[in-house]
PDB file of N, CA and C in Angstrom:
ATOM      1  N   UNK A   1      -6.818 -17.012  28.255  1.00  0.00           N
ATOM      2  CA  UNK A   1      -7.288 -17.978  27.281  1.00  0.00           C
ATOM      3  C   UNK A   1      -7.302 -17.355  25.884  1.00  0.00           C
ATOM      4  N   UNK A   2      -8.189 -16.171  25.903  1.00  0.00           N
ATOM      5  CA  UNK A   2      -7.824 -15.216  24.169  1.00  0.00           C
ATOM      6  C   UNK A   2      -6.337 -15.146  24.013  1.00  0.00           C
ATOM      7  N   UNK A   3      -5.681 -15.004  24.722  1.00  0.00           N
ATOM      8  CA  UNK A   3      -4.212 -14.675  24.421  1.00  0.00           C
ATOM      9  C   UNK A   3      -3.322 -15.993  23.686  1.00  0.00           C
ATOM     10  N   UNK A   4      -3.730 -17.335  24.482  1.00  0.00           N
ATOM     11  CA  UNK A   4      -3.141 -18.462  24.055  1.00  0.00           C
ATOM     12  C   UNK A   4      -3.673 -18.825  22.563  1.00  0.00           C
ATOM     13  N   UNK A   5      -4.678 -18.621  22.343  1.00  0.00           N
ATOM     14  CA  UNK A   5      -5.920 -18.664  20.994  1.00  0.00           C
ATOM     15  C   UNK A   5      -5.152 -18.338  20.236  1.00  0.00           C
ATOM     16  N   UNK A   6      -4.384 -16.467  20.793  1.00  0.00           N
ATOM     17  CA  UNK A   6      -3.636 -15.620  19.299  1.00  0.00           C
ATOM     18  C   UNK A   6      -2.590 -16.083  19.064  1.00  0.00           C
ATOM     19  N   UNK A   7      -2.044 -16.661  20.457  1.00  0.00           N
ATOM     20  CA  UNK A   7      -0.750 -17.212  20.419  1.00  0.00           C
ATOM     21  C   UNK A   7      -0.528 -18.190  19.660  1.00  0.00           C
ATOM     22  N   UNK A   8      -1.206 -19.302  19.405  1.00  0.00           N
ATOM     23  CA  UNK A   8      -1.718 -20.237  18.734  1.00  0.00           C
ATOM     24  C   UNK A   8      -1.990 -19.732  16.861  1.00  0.00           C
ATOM     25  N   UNK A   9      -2.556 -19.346  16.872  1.00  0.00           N
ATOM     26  CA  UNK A   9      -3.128 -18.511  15.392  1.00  0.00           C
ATOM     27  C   UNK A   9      -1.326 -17.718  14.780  1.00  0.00           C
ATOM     28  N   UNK A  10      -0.947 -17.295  15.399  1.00  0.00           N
ATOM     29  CA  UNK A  10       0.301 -16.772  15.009  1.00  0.00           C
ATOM     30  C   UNK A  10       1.495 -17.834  14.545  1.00  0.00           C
ATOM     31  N   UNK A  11       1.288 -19.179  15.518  1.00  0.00           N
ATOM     32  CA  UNK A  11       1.933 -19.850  15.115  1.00  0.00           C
ATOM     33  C   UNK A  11       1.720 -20.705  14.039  1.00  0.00           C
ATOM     34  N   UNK A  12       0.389 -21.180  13.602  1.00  0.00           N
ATOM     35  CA  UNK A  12      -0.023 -21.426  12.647  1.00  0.00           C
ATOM     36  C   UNK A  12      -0.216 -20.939  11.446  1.00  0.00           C
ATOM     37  N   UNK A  13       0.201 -19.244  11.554  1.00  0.00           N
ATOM     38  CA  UNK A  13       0.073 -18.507  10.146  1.00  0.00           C
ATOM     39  C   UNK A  13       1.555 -18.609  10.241  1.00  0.00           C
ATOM     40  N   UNK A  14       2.669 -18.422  11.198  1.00  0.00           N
ATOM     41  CA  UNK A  14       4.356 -18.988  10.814  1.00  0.00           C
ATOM     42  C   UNK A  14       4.557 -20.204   9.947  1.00  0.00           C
ATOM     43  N   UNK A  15       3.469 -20.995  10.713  1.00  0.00           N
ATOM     44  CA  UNK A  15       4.196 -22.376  10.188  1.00  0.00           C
ATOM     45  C   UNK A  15       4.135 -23.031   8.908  1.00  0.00           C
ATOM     46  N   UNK A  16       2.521 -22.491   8.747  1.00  0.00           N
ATOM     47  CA  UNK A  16       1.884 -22.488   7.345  1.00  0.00           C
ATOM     48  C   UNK A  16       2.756 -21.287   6.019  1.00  0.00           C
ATOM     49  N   UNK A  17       3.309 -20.111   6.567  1.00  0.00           N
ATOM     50  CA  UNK A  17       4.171 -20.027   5.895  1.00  0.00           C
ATOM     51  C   UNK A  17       5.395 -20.323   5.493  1.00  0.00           C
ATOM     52  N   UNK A  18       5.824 -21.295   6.068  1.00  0.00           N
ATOM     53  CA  UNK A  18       7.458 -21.992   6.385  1.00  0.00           C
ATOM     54  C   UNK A  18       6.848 -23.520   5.708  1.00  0.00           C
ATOM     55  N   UNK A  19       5.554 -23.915   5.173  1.00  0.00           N
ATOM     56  CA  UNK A  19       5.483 -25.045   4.944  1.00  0.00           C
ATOM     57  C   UNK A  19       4.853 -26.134   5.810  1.00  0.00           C
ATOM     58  N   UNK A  20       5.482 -25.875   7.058  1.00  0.00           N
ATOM     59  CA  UNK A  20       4.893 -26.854   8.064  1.00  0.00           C
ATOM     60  C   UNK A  20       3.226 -26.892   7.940  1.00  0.00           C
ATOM     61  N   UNK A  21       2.621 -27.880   6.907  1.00  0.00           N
ATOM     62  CA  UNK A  21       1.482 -28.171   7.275  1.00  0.00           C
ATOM     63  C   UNK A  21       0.616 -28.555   8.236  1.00  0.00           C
ATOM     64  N   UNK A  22       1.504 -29.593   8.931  1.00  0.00           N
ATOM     65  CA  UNK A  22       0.932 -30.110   9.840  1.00  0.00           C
ATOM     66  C   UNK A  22       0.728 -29.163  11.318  1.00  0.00           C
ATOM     67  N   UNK A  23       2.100 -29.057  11.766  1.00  0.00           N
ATOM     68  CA  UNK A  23       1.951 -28.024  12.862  1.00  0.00           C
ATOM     69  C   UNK A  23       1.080 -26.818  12.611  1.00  0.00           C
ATOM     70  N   UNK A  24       0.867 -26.237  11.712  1.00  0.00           N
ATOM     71  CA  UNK A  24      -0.122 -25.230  11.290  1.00  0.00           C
ATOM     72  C   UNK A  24      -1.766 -25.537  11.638  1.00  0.00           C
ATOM     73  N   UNK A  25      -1.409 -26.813  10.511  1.00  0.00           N
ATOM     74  CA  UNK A  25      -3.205 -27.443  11.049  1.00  0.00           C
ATOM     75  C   UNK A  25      -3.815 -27.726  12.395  1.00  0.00           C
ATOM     76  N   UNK A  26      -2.644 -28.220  13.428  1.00  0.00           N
ATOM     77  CA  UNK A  26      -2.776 -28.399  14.864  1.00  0.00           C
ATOM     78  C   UNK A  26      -2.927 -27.249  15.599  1.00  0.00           C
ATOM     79  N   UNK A  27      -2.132 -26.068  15.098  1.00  0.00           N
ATOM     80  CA  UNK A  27      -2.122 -24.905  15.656  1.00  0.00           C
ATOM     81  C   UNK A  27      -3.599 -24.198  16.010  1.00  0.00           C
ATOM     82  N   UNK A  28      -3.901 -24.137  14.267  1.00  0.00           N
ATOM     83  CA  UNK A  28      -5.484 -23.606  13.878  1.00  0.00           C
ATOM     84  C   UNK A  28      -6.442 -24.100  14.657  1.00  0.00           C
ATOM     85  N   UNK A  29      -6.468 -25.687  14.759  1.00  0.00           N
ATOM     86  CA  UNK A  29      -7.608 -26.502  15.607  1.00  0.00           C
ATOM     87  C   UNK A  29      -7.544 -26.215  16.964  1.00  0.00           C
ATOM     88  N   UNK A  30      -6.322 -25.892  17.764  1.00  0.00           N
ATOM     89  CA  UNK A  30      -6.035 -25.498  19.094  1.00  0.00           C
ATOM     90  C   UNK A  30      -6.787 -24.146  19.380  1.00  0.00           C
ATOM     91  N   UNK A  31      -6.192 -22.999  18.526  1.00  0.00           N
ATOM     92  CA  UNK A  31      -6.990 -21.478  18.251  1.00  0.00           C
ATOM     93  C   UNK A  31      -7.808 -21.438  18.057  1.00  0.00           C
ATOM     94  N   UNK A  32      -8.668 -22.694  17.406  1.00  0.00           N
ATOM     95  CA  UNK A  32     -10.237 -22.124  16.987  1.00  0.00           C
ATOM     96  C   UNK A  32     -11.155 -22.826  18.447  1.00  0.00           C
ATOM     97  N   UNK A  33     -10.609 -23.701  19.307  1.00  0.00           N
ATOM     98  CA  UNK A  33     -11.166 -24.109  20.330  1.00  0.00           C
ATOM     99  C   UNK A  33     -11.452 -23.416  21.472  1.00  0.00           C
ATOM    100  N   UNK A  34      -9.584 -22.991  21.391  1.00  0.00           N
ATOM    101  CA  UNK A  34      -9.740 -21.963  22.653  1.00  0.00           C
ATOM    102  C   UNK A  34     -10.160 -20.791  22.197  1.00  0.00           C
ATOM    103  N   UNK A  35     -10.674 -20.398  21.592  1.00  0.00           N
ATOM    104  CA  UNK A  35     -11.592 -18.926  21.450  1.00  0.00           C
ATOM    105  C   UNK A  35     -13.063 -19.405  21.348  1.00  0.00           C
ATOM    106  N   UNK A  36     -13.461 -20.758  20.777  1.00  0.00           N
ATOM    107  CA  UNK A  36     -14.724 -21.166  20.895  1.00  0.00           C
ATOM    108  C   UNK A  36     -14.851 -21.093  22.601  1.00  0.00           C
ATOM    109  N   UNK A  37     -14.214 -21.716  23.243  1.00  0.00           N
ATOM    110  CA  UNK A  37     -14.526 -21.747  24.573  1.00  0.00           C
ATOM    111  C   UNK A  37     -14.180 -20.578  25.076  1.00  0.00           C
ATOM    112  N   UNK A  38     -13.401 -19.687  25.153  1.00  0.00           N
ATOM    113  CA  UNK A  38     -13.913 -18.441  25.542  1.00  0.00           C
ATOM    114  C   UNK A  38     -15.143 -17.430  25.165  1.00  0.00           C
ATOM    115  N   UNK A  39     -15.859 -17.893  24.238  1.00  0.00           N
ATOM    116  CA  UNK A  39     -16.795 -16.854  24.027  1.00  0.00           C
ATOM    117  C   UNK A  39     -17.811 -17.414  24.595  1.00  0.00           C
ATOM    118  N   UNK A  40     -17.927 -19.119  24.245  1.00  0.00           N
ATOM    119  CA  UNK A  40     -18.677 -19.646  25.339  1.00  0.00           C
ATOM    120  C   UNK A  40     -19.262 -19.090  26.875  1.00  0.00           C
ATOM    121  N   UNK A  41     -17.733 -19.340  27.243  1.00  0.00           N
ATOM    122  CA  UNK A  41     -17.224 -19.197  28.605  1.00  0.00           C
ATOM    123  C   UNK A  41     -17.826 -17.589  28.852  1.00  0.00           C
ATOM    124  N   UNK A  42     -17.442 -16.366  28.024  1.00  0.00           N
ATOM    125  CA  UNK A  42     -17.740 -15.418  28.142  1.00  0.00           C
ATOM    126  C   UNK A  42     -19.577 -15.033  28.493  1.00  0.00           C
ATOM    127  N   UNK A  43     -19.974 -15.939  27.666  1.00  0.00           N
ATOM    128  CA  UNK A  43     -21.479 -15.237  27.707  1.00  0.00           C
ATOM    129  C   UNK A  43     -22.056 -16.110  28.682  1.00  0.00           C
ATOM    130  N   UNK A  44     -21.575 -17.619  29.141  1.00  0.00           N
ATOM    131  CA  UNK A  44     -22.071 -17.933  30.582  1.00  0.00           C
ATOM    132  C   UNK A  44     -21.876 -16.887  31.315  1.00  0.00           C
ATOM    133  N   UNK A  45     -21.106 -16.302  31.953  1.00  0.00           N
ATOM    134  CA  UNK A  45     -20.465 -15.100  32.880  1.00  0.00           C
ATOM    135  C   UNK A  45     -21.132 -13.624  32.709  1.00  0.00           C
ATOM    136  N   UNK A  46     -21.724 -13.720  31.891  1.00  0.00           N
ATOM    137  CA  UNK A  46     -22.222 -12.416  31.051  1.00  0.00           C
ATOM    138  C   UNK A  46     -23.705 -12.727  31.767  1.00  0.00           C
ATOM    139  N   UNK A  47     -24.151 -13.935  31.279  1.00  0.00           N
ATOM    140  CA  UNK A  47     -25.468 -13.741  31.505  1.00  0.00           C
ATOM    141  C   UNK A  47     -25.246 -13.857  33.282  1.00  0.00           C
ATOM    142  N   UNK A  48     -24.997 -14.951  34.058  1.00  0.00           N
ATOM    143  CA  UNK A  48     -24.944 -14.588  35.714  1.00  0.00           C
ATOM    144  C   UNK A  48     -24.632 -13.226  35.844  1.00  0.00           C
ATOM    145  N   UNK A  49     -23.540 -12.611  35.229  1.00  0.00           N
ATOM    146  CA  UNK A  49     -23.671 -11.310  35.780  1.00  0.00           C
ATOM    147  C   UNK A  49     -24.440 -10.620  35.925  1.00  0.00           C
ATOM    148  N   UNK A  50     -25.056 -10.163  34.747  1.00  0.00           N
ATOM    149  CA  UNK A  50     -26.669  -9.857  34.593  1.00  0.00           C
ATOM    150  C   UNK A  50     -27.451 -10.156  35.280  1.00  0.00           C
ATOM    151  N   UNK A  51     -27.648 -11.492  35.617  1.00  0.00           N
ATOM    152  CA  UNK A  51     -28.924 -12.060  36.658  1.00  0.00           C
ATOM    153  C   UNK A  51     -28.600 -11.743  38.233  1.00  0.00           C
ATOM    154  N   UNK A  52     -27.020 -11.366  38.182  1.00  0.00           N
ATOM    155  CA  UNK A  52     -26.518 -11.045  40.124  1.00  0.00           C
ATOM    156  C   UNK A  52     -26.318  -9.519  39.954  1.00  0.00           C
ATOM    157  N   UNK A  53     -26.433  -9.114  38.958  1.00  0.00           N
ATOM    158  CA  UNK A  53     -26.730  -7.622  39.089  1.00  0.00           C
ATOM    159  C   UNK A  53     -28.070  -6.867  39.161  1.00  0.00           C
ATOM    160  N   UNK A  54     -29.076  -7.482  38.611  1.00  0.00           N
ATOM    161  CA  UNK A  54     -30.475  -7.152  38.372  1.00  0.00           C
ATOM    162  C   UNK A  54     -30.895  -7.435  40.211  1.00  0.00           C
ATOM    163  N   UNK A  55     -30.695  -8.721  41.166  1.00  0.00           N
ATOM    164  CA  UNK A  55     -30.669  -9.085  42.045  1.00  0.00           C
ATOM    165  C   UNK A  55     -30.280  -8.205  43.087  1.00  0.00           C
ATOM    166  N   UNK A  56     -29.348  -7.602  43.344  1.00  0.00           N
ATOM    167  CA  UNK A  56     -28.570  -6.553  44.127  1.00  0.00           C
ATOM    168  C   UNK A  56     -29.184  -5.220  43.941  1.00  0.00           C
ATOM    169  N   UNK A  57     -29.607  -4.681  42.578  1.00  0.00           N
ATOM    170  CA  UNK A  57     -30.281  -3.671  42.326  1.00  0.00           C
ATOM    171  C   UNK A  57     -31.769  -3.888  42.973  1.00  0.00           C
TER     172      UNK A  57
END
Protein backbone atom coordinates (compact mmCIF):
# COMPACT_ATOMS: atom_id res chain seq x y z
CA UNK A 1 0.00 0.00 0.00
CA UNK A 2 3.10 2.68 0.90
CA UNK A 3 4.55 1.62 -2.29
CA UNK A 4 1.37 2.35 -4.52
CA UNK A 5 1.06 5.91 -2.42
CA UNK A 6 4.90 6.60 -3.88
CA UNK A 7 3.96 5.18 -6.92
CA UNK A 8 1.22 7.48 -7.19
CA UNK A 9 3.15 10.73 -5.82
CA UNK A 10 5.81 10.13 -8.57
CA UNK A 11 3.35 10.18 -11.03
CA UNK A 12 1.85 13.21 -10.04
CA UNK A 13 5.14 15.15 -9.60
CA UNK A 14 5.73 13.71 -13.68
CA UNK A 15 2.64 14.88 -14.66
CA UNK A 16 2.50 18.11 -12.94
CA UNK A 17 5.74 18.66 -14.55
CA UNK A 18 4.70 17.83 -18.17
CA UNK A 19 1.59 20.11 -17.47
CA UNK A 20 -0.92 17.50 -17.01
CA UNK A 21 -2.93 19.16 -14.33
CA UNK A 22 -5.44 17.10 -14.03
CA UNK A 23 -3.84 13.64 -13.90
CA UNK A 24 -1.46 15.14 -11.32
CA UNK A 25 -4.33 16.35 -9.15
CA UNK A 26 -5.91 12.73 -9.28
CA UNK A 27 -2.63 11.28 -8.70
CA UNK A 28 -1.95 13.47 -5.40
CA UNK A 29 -5.62 12.69 -4.05
CA UNK A 30 -4.98 8.84 -4.70
CA UNK A 31 -1.30 9.22 -2.69
CA UNK A 32 -2.53 11.20 -0.02
CA UNK A 33 -5.35 8.47 0.73
CA UNK A 34 -3.44 5.60 0.39
CA UNK A 35 -0.84 6.66 2.89
CA UNK A 36 -3.69 8.18 5.07
CA UNK A 37 -4.95 4.68 5.24
CA UNK A 38 -1.89 3.10 5.83
CA UNK A 39 -0.87 4.90 8.80
CA UNK A 40 -4.28 4.45 9.90
CA UNK A 41 -4.15 0.93 9.16
CA UNK A 42 -0.65 0.89 10.74
CA UNK A 43 -1.42 2.04 14.24
CA UNK A 44 -4.72 -0.19 14.39
CA UNK A 45 -2.10 -3.19 14.10
CA UNK A 46 0.32 -1.49 16.30
CA UNK A 47 -1.91 -1.06 19.01
CA UNK A 48 -3.45 -5.10 18.88
CA UNK A 49 -0.04 -5.94 18.70
CA UNK A 50 0.75 -4.41 21.80
CA UNK A 51 -2.37 -5.60 23.54
CA UNK A 52 -1.49 -9.60 22.10
CA UNK A 53 1.88 -9.10 23.20
CA UNK A 54 1.44 -7.72 26.76
CA UNK A 55 -1.20 -10.92 26.89
CA UNK A 56 1.31 -13.76 26.00
CA UNK A 57 3.93 -12.13 28.24
Amino acid sequence: MLYWAFVFLIVAIVSALLGFTTIAGASIVIAKFLFGLFIVLFIIFLIIGLAVGRKVL
